[in-house]
N, C-alpha and C. Protein backbone atom coordinates (compact mmCIF):
# COMPACT_ATOMS: atom_id res chain seq x y z
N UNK A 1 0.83 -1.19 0.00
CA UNK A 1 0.00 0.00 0.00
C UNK A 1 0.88 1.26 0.00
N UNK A 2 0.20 2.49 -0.69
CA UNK A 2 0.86 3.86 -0.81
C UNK A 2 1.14 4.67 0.85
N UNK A 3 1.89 5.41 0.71
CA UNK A 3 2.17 5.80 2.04
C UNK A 3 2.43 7.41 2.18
N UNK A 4 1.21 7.80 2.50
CA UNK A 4 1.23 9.23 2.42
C UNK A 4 2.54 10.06 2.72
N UNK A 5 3.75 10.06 3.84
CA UNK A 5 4.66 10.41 4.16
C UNK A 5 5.82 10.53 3.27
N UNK A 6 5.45 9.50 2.30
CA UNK A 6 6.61 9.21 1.18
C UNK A 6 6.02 9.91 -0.03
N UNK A 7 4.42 10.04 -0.43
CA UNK A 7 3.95 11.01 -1.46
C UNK A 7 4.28 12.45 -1.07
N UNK A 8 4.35 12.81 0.28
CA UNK A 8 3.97 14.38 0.37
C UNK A 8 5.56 14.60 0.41
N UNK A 9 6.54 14.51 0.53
CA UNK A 9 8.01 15.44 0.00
C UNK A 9 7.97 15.02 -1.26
N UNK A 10 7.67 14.49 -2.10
CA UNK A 10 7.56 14.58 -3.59
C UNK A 10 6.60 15.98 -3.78
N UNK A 11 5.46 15.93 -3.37
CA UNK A 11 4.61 16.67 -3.58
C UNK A 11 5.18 18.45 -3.26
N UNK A 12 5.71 18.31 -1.97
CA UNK A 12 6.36 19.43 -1.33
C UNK A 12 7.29 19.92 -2.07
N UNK A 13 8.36 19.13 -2.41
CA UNK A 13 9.87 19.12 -3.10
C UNK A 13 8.83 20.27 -4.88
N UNK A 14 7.38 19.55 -5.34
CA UNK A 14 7.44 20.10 -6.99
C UNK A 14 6.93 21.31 -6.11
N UNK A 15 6.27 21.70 -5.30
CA UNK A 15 5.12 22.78 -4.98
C UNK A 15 6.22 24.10 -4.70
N UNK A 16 7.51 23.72 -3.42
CA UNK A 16 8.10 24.85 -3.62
C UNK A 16 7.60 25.93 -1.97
N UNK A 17 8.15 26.51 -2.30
CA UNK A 17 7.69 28.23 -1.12
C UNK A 17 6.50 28.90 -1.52
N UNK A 18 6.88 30.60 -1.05
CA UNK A 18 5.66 31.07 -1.25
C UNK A 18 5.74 31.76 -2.26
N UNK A 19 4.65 32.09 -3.39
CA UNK A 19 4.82 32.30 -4.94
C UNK A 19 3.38 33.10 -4.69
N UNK A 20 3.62 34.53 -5.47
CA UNK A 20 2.14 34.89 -5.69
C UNK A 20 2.10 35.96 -6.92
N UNK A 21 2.17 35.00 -7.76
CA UNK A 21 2.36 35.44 -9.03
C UNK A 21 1.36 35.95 -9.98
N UNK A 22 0.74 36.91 -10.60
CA UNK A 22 -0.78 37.34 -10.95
C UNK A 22 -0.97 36.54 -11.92
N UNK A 23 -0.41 35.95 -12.63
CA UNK A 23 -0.61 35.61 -14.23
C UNK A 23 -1.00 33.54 -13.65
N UNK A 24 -0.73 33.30 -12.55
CA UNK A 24 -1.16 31.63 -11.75
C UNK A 24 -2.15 31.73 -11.50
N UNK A 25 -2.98 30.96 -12.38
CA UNK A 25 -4.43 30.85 -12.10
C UNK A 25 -4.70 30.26 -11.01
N UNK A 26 -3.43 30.06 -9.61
CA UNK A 26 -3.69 29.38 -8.49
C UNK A 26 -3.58 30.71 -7.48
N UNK A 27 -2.96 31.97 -8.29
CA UNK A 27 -2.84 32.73 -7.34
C UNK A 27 -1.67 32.62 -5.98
N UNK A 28 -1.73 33.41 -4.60
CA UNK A 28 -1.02 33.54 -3.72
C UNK A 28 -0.74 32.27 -3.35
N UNK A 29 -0.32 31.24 -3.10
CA UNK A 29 0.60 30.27 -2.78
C UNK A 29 1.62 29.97 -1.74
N UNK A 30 1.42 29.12 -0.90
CA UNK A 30 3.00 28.23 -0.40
C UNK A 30 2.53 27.23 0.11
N UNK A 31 3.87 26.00 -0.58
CA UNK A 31 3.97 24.94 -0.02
C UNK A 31 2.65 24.39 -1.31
N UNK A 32 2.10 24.74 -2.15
CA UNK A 32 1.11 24.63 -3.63
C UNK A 32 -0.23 24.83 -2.83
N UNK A 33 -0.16 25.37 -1.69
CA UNK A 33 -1.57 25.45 -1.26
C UNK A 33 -2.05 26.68 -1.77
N UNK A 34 -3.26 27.17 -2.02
CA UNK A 34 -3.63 28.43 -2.85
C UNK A 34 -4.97 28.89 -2.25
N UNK A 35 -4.60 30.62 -2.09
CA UNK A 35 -5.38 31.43 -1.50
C UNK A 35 -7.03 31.06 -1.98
N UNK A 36 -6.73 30.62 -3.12
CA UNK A 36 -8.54 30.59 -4.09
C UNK A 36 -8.54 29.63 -3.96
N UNK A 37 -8.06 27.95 -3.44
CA UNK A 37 -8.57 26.88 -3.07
C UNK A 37 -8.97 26.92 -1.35
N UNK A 38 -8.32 27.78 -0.40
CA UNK A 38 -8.38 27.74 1.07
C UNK A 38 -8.14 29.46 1.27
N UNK A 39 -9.48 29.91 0.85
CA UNK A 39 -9.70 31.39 1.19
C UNK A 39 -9.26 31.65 2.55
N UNK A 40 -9.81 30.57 3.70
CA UNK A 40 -9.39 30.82 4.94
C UNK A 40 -8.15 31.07 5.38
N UNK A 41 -6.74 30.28 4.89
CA UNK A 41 -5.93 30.43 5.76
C UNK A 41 -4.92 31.17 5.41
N UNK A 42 -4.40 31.31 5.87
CA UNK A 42 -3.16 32.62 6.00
C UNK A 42 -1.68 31.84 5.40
N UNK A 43 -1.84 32.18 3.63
CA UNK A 43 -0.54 31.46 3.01
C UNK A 43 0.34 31.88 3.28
N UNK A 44 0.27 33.20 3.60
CA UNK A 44 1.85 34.03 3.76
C UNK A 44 2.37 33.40 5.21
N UNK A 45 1.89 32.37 6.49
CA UNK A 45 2.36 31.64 7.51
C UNK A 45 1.91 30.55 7.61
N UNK A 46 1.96 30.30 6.60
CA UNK A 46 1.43 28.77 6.26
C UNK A 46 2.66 27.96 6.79
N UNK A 47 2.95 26.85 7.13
CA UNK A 47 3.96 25.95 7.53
C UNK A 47 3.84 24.97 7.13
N UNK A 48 4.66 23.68 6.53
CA UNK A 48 4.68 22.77 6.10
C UNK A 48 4.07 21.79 6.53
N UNK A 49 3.78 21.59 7.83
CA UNK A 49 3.07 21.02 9.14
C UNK A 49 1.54 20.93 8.64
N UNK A 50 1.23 22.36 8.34
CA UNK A 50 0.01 22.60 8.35
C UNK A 50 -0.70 22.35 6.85
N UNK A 51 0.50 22.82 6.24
CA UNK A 51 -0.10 22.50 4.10
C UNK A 51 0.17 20.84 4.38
N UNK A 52 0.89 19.45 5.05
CA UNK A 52 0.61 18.25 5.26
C UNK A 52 -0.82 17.99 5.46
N UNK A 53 -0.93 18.89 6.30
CA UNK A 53 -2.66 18.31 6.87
C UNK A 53 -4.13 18.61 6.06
N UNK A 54 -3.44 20.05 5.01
CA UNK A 54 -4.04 20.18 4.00
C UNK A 54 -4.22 19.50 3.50
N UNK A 55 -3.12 18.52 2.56
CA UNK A 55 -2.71 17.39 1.53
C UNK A 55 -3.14 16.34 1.92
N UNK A 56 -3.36 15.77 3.10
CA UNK A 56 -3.63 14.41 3.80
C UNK A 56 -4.85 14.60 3.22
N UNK A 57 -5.73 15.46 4.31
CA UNK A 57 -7.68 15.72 4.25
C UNK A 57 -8.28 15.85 2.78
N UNK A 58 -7.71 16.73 2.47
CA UNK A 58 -8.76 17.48 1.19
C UNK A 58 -7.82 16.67 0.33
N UNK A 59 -6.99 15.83 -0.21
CA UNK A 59 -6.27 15.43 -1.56
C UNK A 59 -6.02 13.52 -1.47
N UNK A 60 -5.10 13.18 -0.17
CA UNK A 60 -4.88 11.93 -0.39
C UNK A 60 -5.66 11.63 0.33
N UNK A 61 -6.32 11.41 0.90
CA UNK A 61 -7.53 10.94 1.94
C UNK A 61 -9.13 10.82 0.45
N UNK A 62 -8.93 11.76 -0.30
CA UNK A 62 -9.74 11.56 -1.40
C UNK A 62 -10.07 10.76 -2.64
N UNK A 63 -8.45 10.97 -2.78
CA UNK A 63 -7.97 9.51 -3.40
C UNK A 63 -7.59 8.19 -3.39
N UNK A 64 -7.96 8.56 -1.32
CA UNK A 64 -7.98 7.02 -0.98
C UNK A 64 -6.01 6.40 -1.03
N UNK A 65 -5.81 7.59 -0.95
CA UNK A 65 -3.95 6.67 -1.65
C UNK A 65 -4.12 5.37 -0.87
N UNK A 66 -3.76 5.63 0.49
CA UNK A 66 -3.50 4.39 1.41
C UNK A 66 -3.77 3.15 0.88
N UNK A 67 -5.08 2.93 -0.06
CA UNK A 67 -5.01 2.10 -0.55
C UNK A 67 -5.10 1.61 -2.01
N UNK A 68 -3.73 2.58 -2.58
CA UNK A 68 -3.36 1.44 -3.72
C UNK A 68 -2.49 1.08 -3.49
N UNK A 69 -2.16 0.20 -4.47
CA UNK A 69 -0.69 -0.91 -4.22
C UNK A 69 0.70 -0.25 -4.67
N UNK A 70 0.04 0.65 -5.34
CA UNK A 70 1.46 1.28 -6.27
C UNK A 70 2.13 2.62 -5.70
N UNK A 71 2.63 2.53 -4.91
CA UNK A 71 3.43 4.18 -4.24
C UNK A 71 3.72 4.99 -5.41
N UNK A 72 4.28 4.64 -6.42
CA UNK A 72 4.58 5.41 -7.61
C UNK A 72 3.29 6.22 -8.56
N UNK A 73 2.53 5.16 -8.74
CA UNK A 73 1.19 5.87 -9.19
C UNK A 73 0.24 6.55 -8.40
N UNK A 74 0.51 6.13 -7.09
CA UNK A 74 -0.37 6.74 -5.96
C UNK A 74 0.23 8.32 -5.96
N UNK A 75 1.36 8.38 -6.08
CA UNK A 75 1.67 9.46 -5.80
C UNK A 75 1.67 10.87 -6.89
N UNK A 76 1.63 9.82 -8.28
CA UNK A 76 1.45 10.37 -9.83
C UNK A 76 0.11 10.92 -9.36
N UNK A 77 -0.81 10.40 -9.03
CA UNK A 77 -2.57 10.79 -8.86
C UNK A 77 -2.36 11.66 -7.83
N UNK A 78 -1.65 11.71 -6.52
CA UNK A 78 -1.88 12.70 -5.70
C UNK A 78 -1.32 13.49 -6.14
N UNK A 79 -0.37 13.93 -6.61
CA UNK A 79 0.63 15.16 -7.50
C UNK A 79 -0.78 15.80 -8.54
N UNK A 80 -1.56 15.02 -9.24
CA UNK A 80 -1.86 15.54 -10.40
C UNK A 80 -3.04 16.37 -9.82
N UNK A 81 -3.78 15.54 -9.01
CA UNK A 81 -5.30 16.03 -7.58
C UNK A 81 -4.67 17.24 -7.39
N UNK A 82 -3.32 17.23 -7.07
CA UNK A 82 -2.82 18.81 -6.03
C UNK A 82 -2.98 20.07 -7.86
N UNK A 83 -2.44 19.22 -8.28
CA UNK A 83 -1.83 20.35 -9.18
C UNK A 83 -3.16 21.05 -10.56
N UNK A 84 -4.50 19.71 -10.37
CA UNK A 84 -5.33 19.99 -11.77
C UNK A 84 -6.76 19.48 -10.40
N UNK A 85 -6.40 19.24 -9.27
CA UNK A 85 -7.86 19.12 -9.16
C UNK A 85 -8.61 17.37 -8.71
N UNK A 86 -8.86 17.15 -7.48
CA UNK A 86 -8.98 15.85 -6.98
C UNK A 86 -9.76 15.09 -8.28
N UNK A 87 -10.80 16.01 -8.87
CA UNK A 87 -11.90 14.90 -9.67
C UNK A 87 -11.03 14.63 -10.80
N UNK A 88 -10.54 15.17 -11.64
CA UNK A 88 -10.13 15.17 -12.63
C UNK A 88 -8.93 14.54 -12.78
N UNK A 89 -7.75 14.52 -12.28
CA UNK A 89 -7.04 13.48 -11.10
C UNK A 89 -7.59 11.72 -11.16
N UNK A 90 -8.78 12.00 -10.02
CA UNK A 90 -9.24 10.60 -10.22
C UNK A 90 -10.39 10.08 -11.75
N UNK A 91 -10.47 10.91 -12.38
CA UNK A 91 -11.09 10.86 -13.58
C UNK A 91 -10.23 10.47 -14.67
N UNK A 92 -8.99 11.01 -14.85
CA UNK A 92 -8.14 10.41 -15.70
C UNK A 92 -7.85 8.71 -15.22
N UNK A 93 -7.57 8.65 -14.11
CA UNK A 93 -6.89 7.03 -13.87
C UNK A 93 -8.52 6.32 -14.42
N UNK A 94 -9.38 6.91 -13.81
CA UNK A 94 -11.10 5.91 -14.42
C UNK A 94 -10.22 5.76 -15.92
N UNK A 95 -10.45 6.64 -16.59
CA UNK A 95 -10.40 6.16 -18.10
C UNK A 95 -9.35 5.19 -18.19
N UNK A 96 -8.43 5.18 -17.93
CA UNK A 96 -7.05 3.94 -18.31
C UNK A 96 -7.70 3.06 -17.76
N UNK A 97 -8.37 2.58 -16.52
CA UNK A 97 -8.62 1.58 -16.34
C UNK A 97 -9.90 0.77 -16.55
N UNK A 98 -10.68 2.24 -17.45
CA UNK A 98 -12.28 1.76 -18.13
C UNK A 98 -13.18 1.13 -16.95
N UNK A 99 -13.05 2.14 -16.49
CA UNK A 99 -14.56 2.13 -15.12
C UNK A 99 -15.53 2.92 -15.61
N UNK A 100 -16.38 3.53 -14.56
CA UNK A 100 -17.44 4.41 -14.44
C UNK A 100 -16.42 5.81 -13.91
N UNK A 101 -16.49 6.49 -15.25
CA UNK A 101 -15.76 7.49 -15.03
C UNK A 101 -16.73 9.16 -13.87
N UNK A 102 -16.80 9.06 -12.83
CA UNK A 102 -17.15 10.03 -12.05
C UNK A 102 -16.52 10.81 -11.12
N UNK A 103 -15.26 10.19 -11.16
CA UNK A 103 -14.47 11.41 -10.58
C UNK A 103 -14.25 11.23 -8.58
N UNK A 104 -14.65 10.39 -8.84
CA UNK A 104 -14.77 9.40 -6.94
C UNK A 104 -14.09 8.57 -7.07
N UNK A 105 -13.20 7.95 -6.54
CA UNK A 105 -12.39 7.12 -6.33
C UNK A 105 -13.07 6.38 -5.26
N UNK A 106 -13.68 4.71 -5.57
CA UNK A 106 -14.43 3.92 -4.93
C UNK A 106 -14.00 2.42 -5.12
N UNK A 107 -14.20 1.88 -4.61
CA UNK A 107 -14.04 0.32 -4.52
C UNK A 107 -13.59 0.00 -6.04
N UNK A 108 -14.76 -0.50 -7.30
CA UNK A 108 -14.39 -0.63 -8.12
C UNK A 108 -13.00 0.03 -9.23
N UNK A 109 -12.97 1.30 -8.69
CA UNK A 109 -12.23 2.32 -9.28
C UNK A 109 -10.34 1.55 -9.04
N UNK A 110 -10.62 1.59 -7.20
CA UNK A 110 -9.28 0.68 -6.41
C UNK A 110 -9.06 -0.40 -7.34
N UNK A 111 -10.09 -1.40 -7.05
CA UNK A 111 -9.83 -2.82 -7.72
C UNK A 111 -9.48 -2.71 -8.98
N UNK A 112 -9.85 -1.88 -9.79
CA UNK A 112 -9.22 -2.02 -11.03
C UNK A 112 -7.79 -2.12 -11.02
N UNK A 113 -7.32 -0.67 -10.48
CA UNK A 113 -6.42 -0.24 -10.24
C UNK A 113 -5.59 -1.45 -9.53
N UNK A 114 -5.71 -1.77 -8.53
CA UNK A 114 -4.77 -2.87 -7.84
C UNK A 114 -4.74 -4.18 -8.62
N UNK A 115 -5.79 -4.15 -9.29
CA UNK A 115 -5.73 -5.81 -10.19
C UNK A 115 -4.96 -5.78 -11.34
N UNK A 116 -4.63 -4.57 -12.01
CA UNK A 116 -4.06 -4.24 -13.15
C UNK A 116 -3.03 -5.08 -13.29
N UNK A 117 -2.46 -5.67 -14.43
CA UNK A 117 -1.77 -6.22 -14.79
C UNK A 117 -0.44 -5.69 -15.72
N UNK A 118 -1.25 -4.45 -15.54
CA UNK A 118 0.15 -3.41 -16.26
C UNK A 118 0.54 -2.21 -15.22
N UNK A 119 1.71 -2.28 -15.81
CA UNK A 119 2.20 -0.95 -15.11
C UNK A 119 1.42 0.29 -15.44
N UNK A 120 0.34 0.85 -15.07
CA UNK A 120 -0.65 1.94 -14.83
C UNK A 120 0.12 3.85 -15.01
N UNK A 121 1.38 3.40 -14.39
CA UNK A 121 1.89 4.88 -14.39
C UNK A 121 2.04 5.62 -15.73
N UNK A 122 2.46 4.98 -16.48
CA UNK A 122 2.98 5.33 -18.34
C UNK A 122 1.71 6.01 -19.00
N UNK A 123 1.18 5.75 -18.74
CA UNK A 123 -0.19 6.03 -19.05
C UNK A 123 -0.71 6.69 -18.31
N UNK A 124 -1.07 6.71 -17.19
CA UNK A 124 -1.15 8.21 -16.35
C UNK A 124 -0.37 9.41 -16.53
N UNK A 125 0.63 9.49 -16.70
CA UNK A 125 1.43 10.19 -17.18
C UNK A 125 1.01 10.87 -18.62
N UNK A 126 1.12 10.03 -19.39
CA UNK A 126 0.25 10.71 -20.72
C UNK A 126 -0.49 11.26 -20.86
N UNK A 127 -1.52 10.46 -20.04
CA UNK A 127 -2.95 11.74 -20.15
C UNK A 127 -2.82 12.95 -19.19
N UNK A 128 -1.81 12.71 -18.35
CA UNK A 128 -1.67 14.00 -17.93
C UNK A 128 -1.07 15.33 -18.30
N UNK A 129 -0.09 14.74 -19.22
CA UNK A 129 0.69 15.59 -20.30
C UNK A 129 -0.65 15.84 -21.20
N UNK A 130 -1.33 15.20 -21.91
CA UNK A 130 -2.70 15.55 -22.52
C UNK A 130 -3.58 16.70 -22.17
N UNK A 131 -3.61 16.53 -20.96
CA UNK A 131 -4.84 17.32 -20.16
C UNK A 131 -3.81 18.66 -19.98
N UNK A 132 -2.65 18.69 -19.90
CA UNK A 132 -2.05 20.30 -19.91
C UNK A 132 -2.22 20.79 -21.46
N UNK A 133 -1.70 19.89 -22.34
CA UNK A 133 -1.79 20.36 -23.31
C UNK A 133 -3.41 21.18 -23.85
N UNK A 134 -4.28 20.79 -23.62
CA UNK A 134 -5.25 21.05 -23.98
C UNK A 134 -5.81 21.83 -23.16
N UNK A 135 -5.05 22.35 -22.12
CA UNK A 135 -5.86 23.22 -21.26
C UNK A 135 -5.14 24.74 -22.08
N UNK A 136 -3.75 24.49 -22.15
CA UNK A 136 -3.07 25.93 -23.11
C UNK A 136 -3.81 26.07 -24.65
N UNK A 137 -4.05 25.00 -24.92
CA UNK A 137 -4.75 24.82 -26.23
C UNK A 137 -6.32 26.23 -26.07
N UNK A 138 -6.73 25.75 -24.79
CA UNK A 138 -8.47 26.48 -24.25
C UNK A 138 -7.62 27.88 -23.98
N UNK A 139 -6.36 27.97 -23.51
CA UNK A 139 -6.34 29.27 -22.62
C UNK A 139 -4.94 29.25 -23.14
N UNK A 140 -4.39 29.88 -23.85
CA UNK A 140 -2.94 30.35 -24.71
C UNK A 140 -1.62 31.04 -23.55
N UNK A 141 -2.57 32.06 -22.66
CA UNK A 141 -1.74 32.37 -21.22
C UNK A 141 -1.20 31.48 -20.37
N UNK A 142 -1.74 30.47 -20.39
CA UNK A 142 -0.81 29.42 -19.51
C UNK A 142 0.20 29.11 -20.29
N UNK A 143 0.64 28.69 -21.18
CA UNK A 143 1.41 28.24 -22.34
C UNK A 143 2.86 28.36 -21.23
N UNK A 144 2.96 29.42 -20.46
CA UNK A 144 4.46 29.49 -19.88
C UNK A 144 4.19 28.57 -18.82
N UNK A 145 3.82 27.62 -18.35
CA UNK A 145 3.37 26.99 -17.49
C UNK A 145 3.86 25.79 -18.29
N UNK A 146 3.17 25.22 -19.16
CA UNK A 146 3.61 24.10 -20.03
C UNK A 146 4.79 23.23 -20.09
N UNK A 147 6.01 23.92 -20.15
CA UNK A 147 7.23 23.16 -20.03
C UNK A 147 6.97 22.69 -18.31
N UNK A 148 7.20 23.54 -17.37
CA UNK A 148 6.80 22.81 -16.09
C UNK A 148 6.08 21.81 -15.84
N UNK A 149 5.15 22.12 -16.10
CA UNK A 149 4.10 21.07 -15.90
C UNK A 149 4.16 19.70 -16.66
N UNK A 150 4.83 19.55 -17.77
CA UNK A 150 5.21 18.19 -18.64
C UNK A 150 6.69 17.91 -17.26
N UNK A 151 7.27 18.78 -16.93
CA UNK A 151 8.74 18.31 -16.46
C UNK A 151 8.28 17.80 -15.29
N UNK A 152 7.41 18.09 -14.36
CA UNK A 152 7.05 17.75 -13.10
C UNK A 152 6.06 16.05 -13.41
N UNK A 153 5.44 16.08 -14.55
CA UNK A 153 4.97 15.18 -14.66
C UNK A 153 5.13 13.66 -14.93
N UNK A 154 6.49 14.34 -16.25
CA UNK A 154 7.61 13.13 -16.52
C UNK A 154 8.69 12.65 -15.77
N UNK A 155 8.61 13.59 -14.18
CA UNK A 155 9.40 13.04 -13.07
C UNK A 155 8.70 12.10 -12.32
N UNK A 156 7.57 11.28 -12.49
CA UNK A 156 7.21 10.45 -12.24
C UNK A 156 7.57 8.45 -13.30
N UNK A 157 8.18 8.98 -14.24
CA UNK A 157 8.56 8.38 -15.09
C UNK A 157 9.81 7.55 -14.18
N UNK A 158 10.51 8.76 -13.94
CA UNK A 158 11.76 8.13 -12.86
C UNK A 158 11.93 8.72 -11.55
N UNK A 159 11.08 8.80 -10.80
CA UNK A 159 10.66 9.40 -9.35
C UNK A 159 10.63 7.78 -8.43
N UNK A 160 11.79 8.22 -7.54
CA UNK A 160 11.83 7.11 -6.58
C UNK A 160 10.74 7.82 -5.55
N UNK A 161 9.04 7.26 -5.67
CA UNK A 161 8.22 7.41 -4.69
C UNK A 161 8.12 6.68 -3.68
């Protein structure tokens, strides 16, 4: 099984300090937590302690990591939840593994996933490179975002999770 402690400094290590850049459609930032996802809390003293407990509740606790089998892909899906969004996240892995694509990560969704007979990540990966591409495709301003976001993604390719 995946092990949250070992996903979140991957997660920490791509997310970085505090960034509040106008042109980030995530806005004020640290540690990848964002003022327009957690209006409430105070990013500018945010602590690593506290963006963990963020990441646990609202991201891997959603995706259920704990229980897949794969630390590497578990952590590809929690990276992608942080970075594009829990449903969409667990909506891409539905399609590779041809479930009921809804965006919940549930029993059947797991079992696929753990029964797989292929390595699952290669392919997560792709469509995640996909889903950036086509988001600069909708919105041309992100475009400087693009190289990042393929580089952070294809570090799961060779990411000791």
């Amino acid at each position: 099984m995946a092990n949250f402690n070992k996903a979140i400094k991957i997660i920490l290590k791509h997310e970085g300090g505090y960034i509040n850049d106008p042109r980030d459609p995530g806005g004020e930032t640290k540690f990848g937590i964002s003022k327009r996802s957690f209006p409430n809390t105070d990013i500018k003293n945010l602590t690593s302690a506290q963006a963990e407990t963020i990441y646990r509740i609202n991201y891997w606790e959603y995706i259920r990591g704990d229980l897949i089998d794969d630390q590497i892909l578990a952590t590809n899906i929690f990276d992608f939840a942080v970075n594009a969004g829990v449903s969409q996240s667990v909506k891409t892995i539905q399609k590779i593994v041809n479930t009921v694509i809804d965006g919940k990560m549930g029993f059947k969704t797991l079992m696929k996933i753990n029964s797989s007979k292929e390595n699952l990540n290669p392919s997560f990966t792709r469509e995640r490179i996909e889903f950036y591409k086509n988001l600069v495709k909708k919105n041309s301003s992100l475009s400087k975002f693009l190289v990042g976001w393929e580089k952070r993604t294809n570090s799961f390719e060779s990411e000791v999770a």
